[in-house]
PDB file of N, CA and C in Angstrom:
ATOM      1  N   UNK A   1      23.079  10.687 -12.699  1.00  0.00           N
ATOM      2  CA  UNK A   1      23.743  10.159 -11.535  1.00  0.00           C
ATOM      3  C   UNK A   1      24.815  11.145 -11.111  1.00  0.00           C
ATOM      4  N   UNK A   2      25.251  11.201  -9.553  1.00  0.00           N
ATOM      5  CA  UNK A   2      25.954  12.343  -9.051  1.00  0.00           C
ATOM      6  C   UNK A   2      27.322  11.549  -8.903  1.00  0.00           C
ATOM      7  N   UNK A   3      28.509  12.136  -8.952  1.00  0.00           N
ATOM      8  CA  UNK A   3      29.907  11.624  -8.562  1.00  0.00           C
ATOM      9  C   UNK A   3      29.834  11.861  -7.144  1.00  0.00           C
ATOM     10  N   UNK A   4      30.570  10.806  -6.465  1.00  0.00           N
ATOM     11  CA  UNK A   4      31.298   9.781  -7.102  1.00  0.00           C
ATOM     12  C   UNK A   4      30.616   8.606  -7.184  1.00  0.00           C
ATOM     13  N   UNK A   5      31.056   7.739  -8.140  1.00  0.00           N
ATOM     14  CA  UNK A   5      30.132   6.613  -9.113  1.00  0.00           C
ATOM     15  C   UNK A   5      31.002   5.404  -7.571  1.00  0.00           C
ATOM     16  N   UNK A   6      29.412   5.209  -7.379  1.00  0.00           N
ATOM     17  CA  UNK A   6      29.706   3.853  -6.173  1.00  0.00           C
ATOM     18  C   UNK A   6      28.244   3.342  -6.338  1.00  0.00           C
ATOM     19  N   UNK A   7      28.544   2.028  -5.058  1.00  0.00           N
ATOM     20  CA  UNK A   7      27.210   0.971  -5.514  1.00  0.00           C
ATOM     21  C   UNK A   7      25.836   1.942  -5.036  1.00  0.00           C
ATOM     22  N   UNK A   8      25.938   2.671  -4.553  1.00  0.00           N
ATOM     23  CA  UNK A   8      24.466   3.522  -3.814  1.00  0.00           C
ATOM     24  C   UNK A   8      24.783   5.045  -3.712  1.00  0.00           C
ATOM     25  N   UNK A   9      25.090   5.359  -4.991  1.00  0.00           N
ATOM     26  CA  UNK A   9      24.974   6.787  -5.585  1.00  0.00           C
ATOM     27  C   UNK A   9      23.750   7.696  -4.640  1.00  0.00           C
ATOM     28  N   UNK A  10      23.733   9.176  -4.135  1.00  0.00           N
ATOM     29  CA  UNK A  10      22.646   9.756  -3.999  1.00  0.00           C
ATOM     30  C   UNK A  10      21.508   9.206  -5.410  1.00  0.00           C
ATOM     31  N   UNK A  11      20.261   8.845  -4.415  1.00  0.00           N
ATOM     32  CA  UNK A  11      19.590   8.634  -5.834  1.00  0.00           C
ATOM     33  C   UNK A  11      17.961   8.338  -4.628  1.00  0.00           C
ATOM     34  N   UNK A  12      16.811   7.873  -5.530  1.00  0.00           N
ATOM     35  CA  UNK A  12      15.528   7.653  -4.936  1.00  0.00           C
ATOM     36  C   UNK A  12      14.655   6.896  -5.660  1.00  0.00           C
ATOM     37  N   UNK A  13      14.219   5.791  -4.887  1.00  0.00           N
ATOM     38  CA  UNK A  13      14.251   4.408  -4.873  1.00  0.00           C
ATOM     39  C   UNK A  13      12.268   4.278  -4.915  1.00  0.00           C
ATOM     40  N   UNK A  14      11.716   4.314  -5.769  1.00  0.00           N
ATOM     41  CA  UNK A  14      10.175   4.173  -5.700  1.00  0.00           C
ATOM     42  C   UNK A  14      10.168   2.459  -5.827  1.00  0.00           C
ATOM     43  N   UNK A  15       9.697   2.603  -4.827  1.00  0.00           N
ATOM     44  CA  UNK A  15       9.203   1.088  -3.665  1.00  0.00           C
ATOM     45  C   UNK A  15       8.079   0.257  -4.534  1.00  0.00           C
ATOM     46  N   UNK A  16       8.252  -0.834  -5.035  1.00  0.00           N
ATOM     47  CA  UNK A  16       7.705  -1.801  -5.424  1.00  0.00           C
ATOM     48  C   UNK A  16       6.842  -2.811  -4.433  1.00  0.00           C
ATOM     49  N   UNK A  17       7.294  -2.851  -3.450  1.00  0.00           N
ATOM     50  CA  UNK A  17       6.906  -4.136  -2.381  1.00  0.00           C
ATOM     51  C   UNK A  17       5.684  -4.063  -2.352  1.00  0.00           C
ATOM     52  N   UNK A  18       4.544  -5.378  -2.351  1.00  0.00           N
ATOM     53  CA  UNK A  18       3.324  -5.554  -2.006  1.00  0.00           C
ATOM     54  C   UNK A  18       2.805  -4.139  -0.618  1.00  0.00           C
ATOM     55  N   UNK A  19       1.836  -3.756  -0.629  1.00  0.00           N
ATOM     56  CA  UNK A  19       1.528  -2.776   0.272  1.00  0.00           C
ATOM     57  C   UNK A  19       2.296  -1.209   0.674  1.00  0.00           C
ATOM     58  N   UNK A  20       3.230  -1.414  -0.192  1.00  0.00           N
ATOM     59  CA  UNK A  20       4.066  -0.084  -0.271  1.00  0.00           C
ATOM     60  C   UNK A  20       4.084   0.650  -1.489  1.00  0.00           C
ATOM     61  N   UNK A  21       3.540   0.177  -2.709  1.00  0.00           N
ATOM     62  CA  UNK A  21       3.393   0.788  -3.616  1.00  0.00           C
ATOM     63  C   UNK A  21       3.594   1.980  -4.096  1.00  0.00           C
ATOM     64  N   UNK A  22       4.248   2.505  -4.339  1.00  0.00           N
ATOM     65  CA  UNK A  22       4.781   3.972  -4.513  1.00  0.00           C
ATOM     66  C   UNK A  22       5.426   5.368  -3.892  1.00  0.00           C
ATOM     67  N   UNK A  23       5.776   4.476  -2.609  1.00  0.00           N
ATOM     68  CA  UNK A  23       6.238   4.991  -1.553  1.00  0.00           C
ATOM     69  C   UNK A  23       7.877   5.139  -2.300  1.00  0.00           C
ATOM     70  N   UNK A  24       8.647   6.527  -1.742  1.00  0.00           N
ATOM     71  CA  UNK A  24       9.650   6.855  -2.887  1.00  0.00           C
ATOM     72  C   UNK A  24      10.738   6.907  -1.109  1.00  0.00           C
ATOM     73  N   UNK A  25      11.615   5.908  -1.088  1.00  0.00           N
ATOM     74  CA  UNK A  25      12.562   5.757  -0.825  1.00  0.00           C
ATOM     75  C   UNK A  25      13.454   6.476  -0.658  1.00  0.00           C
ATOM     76  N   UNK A  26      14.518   7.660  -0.094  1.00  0.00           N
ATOM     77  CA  UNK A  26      15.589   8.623  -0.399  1.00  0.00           C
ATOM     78  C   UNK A  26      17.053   8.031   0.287  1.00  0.00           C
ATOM     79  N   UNK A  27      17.774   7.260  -0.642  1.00  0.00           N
ATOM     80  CA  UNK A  27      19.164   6.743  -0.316  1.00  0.00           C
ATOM     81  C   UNK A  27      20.237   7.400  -0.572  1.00  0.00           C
ATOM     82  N   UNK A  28      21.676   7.340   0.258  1.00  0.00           N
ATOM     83  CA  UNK A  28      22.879   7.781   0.250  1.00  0.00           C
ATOM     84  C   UNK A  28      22.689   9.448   0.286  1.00  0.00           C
ATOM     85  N   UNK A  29      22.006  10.377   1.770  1.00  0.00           N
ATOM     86  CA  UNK A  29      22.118  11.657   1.088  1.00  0.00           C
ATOM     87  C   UNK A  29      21.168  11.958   0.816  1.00  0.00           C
ATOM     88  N   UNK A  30      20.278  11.390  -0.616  1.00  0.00           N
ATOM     89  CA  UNK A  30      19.269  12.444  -1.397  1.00  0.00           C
ATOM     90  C   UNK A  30      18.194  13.070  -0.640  1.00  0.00           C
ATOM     91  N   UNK A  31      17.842  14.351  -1.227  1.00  0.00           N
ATOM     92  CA  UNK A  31      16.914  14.479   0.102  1.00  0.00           C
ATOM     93  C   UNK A  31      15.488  15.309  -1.088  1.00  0.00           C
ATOM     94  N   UNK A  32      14.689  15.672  -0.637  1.00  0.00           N
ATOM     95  CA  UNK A  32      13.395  16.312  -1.359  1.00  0.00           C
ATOM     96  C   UNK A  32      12.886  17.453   0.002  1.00  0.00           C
ATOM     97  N   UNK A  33      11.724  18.021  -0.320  1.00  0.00           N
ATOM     98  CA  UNK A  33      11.081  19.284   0.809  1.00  0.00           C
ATOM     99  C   UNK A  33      10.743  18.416   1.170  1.00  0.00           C
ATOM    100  N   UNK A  34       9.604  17.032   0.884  1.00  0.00           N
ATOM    101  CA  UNK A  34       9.042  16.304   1.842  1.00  0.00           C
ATOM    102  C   UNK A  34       9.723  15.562   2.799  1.00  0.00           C
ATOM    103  N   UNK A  35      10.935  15.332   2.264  1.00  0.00           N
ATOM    104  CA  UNK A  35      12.001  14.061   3.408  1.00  0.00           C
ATOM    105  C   UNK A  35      12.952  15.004   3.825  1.00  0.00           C
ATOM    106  N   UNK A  36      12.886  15.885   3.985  1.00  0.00           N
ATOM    107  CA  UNK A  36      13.575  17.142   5.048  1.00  0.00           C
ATOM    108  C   UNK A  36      13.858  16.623   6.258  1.00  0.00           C
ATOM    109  N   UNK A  37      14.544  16.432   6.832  1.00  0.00           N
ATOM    110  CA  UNK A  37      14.162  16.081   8.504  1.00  0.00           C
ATOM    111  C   UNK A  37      14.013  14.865   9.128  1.00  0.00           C
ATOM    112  N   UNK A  38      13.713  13.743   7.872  1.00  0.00           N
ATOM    113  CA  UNK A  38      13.072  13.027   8.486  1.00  0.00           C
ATOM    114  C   UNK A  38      14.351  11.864   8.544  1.00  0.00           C
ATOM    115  N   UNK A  39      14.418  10.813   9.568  1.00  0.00           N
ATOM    116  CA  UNK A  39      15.610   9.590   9.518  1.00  0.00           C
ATOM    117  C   UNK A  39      15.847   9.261   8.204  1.00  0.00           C
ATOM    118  N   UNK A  40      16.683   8.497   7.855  1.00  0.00           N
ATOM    119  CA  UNK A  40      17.507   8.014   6.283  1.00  0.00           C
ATOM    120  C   UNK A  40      16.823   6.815   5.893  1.00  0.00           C
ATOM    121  N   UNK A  41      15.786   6.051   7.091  1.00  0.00           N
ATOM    122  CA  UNK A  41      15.173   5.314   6.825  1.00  0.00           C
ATOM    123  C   UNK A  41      13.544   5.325   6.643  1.00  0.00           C
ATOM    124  N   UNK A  42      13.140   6.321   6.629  1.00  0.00           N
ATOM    125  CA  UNK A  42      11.504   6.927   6.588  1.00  0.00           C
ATOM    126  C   UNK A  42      11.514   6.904   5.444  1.00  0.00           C
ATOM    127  N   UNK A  43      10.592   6.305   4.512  1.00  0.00           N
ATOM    128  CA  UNK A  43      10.096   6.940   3.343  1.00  0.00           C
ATOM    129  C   UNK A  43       9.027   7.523   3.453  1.00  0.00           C
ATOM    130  N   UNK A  44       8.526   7.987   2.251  1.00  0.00           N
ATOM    131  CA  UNK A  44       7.719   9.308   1.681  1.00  0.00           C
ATOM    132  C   UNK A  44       6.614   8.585   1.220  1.00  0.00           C
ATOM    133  N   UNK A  45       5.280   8.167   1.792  1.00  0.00           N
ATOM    134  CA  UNK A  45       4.678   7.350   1.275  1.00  0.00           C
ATOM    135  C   UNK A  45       4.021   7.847   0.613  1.00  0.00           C
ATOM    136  N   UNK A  46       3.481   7.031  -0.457  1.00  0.00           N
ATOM    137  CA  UNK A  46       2.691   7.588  -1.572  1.00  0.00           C
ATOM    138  C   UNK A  46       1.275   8.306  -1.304  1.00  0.00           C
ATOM    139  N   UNK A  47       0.868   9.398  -2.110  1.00  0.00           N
ATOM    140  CA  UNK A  47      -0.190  10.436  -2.307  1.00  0.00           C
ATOM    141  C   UNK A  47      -1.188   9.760  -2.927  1.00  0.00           C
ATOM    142  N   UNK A  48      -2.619   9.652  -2.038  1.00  0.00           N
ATOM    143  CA  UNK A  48      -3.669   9.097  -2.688  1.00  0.00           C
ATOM    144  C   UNK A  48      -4.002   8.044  -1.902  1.00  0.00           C
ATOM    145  N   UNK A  49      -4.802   7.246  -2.633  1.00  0.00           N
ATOM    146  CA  UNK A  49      -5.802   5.501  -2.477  1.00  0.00           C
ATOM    147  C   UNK A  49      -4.460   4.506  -2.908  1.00  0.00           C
ATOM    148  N   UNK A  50      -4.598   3.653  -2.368  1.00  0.00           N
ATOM    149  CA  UNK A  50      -3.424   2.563  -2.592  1.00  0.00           C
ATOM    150  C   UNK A  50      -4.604   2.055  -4.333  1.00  0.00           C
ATOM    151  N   UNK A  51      -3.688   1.901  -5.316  1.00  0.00           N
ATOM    152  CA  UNK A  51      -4.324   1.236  -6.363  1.00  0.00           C
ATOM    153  C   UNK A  51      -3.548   0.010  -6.739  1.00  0.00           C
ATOM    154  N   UNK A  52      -2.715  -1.064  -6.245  1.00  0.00           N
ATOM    155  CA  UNK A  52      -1.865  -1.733  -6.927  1.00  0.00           C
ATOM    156  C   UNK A  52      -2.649  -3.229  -6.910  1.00  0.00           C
ATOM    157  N   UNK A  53      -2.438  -3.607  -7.938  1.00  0.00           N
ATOM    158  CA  UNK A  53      -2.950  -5.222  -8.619  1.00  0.00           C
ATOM    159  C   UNK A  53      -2.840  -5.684  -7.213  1.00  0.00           C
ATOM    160  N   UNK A  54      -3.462  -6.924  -7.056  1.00  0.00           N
ATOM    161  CA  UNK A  54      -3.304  -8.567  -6.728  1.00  0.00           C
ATOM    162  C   UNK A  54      -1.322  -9.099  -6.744  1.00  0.00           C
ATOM    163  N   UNK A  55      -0.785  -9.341  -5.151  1.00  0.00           N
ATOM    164  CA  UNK A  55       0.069 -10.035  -5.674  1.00  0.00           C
ATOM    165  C   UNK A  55      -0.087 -11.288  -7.081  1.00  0.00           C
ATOM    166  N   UNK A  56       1.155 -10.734  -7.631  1.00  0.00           N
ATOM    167  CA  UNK A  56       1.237 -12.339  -8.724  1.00  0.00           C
ATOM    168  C   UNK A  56       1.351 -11.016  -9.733  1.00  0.00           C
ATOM    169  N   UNK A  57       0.142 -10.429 -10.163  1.00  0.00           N
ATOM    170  CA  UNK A  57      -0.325  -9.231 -11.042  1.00  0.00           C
ATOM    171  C   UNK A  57       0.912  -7.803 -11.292  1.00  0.00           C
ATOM    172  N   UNK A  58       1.218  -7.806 -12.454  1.00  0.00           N
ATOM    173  CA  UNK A  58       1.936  -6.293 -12.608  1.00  0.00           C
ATOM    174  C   UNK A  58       1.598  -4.987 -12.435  1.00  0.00           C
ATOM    175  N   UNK A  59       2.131  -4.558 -11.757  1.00  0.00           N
ATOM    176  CA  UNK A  59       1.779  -2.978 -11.516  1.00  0.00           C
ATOM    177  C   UNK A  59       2.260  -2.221 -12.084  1.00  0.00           C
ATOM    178  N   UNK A  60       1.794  -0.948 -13.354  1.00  0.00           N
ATOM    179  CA  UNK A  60       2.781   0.056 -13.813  1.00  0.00           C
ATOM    180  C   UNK A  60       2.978   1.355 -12.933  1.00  0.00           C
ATOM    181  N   UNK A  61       3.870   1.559 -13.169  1.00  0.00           N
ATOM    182  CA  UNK A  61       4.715   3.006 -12.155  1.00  0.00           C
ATOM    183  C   UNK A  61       5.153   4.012 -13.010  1.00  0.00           C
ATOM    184  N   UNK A  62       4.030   5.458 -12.737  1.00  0.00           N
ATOM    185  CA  UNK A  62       4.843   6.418 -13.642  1.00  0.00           C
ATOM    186  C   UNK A  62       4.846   7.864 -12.418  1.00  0.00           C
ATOM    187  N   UNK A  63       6.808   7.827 -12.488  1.00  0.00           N
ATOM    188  CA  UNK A  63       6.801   8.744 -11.268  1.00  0.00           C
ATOM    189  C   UNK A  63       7.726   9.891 -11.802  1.00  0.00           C
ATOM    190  N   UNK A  64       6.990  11.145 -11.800  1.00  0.00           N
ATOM    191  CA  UNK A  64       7.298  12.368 -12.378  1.00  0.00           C
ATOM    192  C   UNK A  64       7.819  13.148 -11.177  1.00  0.00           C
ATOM    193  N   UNK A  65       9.409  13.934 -12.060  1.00  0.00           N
ATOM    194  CA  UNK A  65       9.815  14.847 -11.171  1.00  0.00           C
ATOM    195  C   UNK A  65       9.639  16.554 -11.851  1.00  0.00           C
ATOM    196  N   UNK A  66       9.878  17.484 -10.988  1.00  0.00           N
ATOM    197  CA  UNK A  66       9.885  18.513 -11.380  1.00  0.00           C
ATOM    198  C   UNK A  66      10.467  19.656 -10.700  1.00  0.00           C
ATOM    199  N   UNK A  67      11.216  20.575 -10.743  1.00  0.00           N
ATOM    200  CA  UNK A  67      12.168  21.242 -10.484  1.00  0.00           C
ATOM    201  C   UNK A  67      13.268  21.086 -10.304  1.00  0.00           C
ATOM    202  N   UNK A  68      14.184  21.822  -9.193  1.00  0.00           N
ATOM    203  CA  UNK A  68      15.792  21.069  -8.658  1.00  0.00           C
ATOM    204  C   UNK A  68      15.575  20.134  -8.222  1.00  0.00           C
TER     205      UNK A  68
END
């Protein structure tokens, strides 16, 4: 986590909601090459086939970073 310590730190938010599934969120600031440019409210929707359960059903989430 980056200073200064408040309720919505730069940070990035991978989206749970029915039909959004892995769509990665960028709040307070944070930014990536893909969300360059884009409004504070656009997310980065997820890469691929939508695969997530049946509401009701758990979905696991494994979201890897790599570099700066």
């Amino acid at each position: 986590m980056q200073l200064p310590d408040k309720v919505w730190p730069p940070c990035i938010q991978n989206q749970g909601k029915s039909g959004r599934q892995g769509d990665l969120i960028f709040m307070s600031g944070a930014e990536s090459k893909q969300h360059k440019g884009m409004d504070a409210n656009t997310p980065v929707p997820m890469r691929g086939e939508p695969n997530e359960k049946p509401v009701g059903e758990w979905n696991t989430n494994m979201t890897m970073c790599s570099g700066n």
